[in-house]
N, C-alpha and C. Protein backbone atom coordinates (compact mmCIF):
# COMPACT_ATOMS: atom_id res chain seq x y z
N UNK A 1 118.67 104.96 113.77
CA UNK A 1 117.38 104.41 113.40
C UNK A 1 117.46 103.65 112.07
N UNK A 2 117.75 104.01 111.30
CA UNK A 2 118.22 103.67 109.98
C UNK A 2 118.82 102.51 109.64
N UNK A 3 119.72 102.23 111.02
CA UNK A 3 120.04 100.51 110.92
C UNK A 3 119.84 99.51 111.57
N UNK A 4 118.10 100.12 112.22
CA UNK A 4 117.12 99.30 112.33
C UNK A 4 115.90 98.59 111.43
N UNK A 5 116.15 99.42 110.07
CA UNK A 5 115.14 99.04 109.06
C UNK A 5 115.51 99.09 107.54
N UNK A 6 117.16 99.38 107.73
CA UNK A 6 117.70 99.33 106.16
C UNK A 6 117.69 97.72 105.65
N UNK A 7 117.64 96.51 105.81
CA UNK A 7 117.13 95.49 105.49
C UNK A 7 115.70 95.31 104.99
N UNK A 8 114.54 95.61 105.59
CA UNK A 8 113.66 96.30 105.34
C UNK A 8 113.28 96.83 104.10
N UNK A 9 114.01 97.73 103.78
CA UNK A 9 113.85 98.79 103.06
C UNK A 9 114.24 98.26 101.85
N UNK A 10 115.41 97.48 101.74
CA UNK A 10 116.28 96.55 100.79
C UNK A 10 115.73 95.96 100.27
N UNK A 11 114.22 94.89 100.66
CA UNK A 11 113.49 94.05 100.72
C UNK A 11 112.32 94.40 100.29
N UNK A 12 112.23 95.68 100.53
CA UNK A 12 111.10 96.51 100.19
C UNK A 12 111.06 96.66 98.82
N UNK A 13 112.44 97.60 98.26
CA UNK A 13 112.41 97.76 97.19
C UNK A 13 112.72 96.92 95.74
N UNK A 14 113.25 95.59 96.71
CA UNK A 14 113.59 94.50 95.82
C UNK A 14 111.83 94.23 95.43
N UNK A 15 110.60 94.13 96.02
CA UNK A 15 109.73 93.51 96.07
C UNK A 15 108.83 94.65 95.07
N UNK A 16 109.37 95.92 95.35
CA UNK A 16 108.53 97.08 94.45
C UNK A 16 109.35 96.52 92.99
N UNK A 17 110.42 95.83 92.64
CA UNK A 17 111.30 95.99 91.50
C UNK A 17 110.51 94.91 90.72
N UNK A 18 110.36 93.78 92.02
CA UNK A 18 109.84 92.70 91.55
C UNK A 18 107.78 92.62 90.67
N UNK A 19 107.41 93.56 91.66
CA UNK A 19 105.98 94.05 91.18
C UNK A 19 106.33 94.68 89.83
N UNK A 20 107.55 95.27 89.71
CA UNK A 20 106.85 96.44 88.27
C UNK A 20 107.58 94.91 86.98
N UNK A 21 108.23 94.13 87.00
CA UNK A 21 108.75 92.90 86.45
C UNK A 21 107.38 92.68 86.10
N UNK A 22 106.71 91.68 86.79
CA UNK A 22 105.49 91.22 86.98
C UNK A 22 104.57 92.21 85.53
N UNK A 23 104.36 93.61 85.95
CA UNK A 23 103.65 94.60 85.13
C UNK A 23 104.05 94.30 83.75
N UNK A 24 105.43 94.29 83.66
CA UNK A 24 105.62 94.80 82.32
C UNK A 24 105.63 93.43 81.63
N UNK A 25 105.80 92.09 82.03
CA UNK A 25 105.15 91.13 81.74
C UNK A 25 103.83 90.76 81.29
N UNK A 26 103.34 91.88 81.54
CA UNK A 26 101.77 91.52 81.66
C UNK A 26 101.46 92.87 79.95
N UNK A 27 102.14 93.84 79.78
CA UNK A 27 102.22 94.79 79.15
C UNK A 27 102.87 93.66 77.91
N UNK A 28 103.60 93.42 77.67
CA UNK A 28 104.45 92.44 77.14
C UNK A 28 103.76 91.49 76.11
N UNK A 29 102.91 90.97 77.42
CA UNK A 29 101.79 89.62 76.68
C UNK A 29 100.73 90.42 75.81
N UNK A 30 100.47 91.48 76.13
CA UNK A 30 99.43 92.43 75.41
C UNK A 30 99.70 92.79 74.11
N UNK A 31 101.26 92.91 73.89
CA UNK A 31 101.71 93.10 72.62
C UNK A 31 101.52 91.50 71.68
N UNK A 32 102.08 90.79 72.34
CA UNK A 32 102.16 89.68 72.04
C UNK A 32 100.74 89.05 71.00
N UNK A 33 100.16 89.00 72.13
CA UNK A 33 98.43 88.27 71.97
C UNK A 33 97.73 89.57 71.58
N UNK A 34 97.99 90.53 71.29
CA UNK A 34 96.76 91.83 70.30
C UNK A 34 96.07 92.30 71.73
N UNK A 35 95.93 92.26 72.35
CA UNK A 35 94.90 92.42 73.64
C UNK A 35 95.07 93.77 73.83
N UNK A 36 94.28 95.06 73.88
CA UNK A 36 94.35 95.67 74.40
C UNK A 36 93.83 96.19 75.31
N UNK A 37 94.33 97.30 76.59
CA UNK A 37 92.94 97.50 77.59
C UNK A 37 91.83 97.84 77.10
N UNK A 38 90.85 98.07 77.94
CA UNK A 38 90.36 96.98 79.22
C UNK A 38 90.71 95.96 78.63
N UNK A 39 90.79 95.21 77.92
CA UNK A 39 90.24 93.96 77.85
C UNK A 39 91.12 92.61 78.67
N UNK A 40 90.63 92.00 79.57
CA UNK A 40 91.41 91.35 80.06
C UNK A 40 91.31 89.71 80.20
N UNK A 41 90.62 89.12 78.76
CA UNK A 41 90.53 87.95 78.02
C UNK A 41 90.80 87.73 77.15
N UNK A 42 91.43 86.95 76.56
CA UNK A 42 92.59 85.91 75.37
C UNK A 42 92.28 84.29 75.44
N UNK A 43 93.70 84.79 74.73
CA UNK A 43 94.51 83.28 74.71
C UNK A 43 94.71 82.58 76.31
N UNK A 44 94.45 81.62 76.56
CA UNK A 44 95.17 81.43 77.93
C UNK A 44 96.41 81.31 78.55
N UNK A 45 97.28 81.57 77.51
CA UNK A 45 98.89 82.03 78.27
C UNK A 45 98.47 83.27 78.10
N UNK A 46 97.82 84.34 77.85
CA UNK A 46 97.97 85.65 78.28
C UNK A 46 96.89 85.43 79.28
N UNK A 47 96.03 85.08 79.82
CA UNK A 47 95.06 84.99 80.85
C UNK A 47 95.96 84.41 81.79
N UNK A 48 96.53 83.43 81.67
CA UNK A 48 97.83 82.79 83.19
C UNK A 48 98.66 84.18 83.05
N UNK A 49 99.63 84.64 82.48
CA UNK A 49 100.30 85.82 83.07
C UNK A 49 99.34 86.89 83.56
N UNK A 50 98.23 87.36 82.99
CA UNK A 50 97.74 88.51 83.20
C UNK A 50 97.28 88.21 85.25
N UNK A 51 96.68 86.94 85.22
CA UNK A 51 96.00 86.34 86.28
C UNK A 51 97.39 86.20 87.63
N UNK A 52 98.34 85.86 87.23
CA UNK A 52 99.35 85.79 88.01
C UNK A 52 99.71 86.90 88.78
N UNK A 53 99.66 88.21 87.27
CA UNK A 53 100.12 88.98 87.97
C UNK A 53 99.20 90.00 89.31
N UNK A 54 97.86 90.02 88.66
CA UNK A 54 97.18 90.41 89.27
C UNK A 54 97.31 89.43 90.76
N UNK A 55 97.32 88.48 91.16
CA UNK A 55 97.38 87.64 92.46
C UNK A 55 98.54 88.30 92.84
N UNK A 56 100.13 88.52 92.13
CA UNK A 56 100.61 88.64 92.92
C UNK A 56 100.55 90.53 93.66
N UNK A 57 99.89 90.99 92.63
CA UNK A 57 99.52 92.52 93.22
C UNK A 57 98.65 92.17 94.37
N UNK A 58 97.89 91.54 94.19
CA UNK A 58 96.79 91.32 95.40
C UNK A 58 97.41 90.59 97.26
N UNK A 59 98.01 90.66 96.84
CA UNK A 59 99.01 89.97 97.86
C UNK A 59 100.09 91.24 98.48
N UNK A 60 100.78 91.39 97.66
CA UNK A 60 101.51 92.38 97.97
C UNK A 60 101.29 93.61 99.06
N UNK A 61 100.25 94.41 99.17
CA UNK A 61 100.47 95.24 100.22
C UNK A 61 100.60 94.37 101.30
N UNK A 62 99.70 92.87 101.51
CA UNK A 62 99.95 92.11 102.72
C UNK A 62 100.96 91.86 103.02
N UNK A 63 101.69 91.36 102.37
CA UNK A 63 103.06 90.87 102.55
C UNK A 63 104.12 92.70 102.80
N UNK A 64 103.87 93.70 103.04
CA UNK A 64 104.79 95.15 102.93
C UNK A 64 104.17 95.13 104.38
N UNK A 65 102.83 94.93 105.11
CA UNK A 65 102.85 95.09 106.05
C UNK A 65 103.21 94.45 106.92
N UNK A 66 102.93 92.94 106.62
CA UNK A 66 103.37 92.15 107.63
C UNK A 66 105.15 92.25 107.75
N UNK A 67 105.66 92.33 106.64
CA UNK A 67 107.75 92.41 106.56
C UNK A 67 107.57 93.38 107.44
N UNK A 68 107.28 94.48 107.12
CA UNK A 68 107.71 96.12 108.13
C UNK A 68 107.38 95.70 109.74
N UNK A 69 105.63 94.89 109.98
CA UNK A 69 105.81 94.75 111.21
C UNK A 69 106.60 93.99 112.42
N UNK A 70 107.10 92.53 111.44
CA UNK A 70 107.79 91.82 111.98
C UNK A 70 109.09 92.33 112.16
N UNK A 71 109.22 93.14 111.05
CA UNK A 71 110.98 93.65 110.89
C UNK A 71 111.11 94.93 112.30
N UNK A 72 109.85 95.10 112.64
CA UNK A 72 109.94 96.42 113.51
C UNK A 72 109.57 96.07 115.18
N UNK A 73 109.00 94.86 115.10
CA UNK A 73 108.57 94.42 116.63
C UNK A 73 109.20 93.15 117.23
N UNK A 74 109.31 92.29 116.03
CA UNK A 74 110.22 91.24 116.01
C UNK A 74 111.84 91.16 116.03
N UNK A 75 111.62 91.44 114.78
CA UNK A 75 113.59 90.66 114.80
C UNK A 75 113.63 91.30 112.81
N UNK A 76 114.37 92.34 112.91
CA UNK A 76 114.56 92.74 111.09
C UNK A 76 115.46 91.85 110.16
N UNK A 77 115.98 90.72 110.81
CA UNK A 77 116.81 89.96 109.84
C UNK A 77 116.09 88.72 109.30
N UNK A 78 115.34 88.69 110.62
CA UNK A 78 114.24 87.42 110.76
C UNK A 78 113.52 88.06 109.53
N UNK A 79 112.35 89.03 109.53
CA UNK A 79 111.56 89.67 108.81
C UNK A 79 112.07 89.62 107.30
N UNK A 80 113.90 89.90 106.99
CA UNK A 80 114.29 90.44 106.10
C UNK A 80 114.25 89.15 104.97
N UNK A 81 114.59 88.22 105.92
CA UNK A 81 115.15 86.76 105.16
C UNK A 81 113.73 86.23 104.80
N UNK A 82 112.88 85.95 105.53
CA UNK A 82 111.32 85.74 105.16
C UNK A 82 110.77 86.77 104.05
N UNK A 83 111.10 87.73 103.99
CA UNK A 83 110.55 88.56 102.74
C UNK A 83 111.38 88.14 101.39
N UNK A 84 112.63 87.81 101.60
CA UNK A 84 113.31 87.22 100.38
C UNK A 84 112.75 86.21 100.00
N UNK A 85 112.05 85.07 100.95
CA UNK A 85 111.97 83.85 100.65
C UNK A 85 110.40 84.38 99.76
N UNK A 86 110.08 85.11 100.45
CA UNK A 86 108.42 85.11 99.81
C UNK A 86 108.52 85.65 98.41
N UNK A 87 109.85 86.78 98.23
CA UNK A 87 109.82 87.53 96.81
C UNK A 87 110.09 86.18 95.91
N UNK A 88 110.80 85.42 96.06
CA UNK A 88 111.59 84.51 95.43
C UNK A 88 110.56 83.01 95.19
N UNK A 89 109.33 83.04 95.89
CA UNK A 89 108.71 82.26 95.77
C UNK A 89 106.98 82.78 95.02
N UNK A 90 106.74 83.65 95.42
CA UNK A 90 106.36 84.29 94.25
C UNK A 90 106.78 84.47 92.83
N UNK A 91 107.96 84.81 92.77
CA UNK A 91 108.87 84.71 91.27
C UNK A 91 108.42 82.81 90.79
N UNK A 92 108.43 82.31 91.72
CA UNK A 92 108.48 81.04 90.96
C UNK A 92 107.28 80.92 90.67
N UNK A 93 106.07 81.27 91.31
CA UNK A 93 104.69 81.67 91.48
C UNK A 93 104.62 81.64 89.79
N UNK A 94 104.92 83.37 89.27
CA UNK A 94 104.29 84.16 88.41
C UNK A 94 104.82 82.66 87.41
N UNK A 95 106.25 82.88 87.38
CA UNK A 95 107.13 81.87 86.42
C UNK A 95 106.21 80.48 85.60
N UNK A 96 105.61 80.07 87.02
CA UNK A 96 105.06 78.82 87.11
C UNK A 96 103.46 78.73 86.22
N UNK A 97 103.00 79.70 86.66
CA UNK A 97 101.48 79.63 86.26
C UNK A 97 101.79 80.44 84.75
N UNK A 98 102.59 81.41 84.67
CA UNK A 98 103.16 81.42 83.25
C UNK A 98 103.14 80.37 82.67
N UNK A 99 103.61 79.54 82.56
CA UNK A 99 103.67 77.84 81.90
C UNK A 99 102.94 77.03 81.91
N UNK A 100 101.90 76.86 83.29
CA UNK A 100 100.85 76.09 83.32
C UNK A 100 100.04 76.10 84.74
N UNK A 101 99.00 76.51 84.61
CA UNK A 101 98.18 76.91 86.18
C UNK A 101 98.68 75.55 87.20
N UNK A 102 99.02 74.39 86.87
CA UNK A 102 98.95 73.38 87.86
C UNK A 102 100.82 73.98 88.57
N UNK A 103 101.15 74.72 87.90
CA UNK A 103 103.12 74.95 88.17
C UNK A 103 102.89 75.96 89.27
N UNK A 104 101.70 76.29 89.64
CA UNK A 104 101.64 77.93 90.60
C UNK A 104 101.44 77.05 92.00
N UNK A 105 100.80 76.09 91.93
CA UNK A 105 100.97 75.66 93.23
C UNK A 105 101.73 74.98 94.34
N UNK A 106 102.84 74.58 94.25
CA UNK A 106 103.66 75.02 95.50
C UNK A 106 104.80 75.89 95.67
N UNK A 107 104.27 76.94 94.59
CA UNK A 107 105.08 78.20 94.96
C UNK A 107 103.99 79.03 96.25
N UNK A 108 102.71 78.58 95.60
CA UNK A 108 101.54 79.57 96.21
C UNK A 108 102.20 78.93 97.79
N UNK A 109 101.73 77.65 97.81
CA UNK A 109 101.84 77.10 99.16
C UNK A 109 103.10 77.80 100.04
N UNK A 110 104.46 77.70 99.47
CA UNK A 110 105.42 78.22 100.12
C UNK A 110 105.16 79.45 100.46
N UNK A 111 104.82 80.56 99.67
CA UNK A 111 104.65 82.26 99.61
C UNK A 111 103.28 82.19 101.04
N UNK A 112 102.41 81.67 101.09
CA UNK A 112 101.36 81.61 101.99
C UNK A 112 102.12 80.92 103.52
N UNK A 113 102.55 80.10 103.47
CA UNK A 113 103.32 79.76 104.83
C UNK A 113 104.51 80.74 105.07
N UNK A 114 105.05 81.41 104.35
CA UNK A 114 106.00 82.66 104.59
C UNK A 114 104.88 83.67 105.58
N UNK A 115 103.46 83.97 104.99
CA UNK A 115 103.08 85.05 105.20
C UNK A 115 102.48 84.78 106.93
N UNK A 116 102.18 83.30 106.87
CA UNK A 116 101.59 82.92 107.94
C UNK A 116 102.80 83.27 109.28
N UNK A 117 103.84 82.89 108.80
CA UNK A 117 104.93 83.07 109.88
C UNK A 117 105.59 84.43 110.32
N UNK A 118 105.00 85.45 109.15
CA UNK A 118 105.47 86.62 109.06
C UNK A 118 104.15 87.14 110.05
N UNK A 119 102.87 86.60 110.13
CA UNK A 119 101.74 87.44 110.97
C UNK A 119 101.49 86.42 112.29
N UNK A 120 102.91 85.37 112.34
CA UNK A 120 102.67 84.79 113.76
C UNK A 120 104.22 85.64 114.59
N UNK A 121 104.64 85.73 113.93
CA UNK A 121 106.45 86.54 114.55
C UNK A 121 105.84 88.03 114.93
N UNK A 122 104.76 88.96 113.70
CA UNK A 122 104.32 89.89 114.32
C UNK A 122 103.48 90.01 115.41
N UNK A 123 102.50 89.05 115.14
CA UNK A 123 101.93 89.31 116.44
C UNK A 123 102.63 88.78 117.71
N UNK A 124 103.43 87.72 117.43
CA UNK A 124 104.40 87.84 119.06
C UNK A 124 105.06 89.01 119.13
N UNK A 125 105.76 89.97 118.43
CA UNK A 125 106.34 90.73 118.87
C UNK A 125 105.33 92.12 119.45
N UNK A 126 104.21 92.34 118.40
CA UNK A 126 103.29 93.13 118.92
C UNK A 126 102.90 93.16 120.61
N UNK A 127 102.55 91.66 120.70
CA UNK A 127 101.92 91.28 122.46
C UNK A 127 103.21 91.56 123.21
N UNK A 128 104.34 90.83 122.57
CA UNK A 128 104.93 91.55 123.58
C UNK A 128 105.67 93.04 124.15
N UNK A 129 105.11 93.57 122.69
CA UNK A 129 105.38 95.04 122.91
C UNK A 129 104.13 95.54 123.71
N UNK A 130 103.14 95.18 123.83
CA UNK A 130 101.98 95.68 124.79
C UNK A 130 102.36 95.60 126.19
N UNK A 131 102.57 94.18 126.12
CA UNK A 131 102.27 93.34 127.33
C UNK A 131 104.08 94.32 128.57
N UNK A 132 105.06 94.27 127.70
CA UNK A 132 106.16 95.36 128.40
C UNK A 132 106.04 96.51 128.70
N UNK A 133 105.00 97.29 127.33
CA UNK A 133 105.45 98.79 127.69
C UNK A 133 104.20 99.24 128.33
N UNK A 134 102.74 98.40 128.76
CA UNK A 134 101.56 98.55 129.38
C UNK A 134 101.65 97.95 130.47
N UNK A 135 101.97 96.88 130.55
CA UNK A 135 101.50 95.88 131.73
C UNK A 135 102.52 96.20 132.59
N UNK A 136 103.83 96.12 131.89
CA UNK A 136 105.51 96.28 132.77
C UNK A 136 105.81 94.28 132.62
N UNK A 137 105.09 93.93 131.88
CA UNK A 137 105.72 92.34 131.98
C UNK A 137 106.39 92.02 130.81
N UNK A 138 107.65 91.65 130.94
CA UNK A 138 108.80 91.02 129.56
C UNK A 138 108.39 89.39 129.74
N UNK A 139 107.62 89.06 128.95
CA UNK A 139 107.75 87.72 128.43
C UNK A 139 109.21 87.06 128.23
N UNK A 140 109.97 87.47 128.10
CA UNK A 140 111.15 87.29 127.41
C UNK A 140 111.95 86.62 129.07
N UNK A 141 111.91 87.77 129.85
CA UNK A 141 112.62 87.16 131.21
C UNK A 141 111.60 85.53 131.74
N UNK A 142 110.43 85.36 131.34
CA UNK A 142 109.84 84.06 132.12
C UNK A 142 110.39 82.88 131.11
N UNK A 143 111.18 83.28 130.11
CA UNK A 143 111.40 81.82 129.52
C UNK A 143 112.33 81.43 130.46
N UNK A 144 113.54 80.28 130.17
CA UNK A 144 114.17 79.62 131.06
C UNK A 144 115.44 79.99 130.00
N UNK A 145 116.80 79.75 130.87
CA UNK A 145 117.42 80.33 130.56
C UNK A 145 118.80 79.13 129.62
């Protein structure tokens, strides 16, 4: 079982490594700019990191479910390589709007078409996990060969 989802898991924890990065960035700027909690207004390079990071938390459980489902109904290498692309485009994300809000957008764009393809691969693999283990029909045998 295990080396059905250790890619996965790899990806997983690269992306938990990558969230607590993000945090302590954000902990970081607080020293920096005097800010302490609550307070979560400044300077606006501590408002772009603080803001970044929060988007990319806000994102994140989406992106853990959609990797696990695709990686589990789909195809886990497929799933695995799309979750790299998304960690890595996010990184350019935070990087970007770090420097200047207009730099976040076509990281955003890339990280959002990752996610789109990650909840179109799941749901094909979902239907066709219905559609086999309910109906008795493999989509897979009507393609052409």
């Amino acid at each position: 079982m295990l080396d059905q989802i250790h890619l996965l898991a790899a990806v997983t924890v690269l992306g938990v490594l990558e969230q607590a990065y993000f945090f302590l960035q954000v902990i970081h700027a607080r020293r920096v700019f005097g800010i302490s909690p609550p307070k979560i207004s400044g300077p606006p390079e501590f408002e772009r990191i603080f803001r970044a990071q929060v988007n990319c938390s806000e994102y994140f459980p989406i992106f853990l479910a959609l990797l696990w489902q695709t990686g589990l109904f789909f195809h886990q290498g497929l799933a695995a390589a799309l979750g790299l692309l998304y960690l890595y485009a996010r990184y350019c994300y935070f990087t970007g709007y770090r420097a200047s809000s207009s730099e976040r957008i076509t990281p955003i764009y890339v990280s959002s078409g990752v996610l789109w393809i990650l909840i179109a691969a799941s749901a094909l693999g979902i239907l066709h996990f219905f559609l086999s283990h309910y109906v008795g029909l493999n989509i897979l045998q009507l393609l052409p060969a």
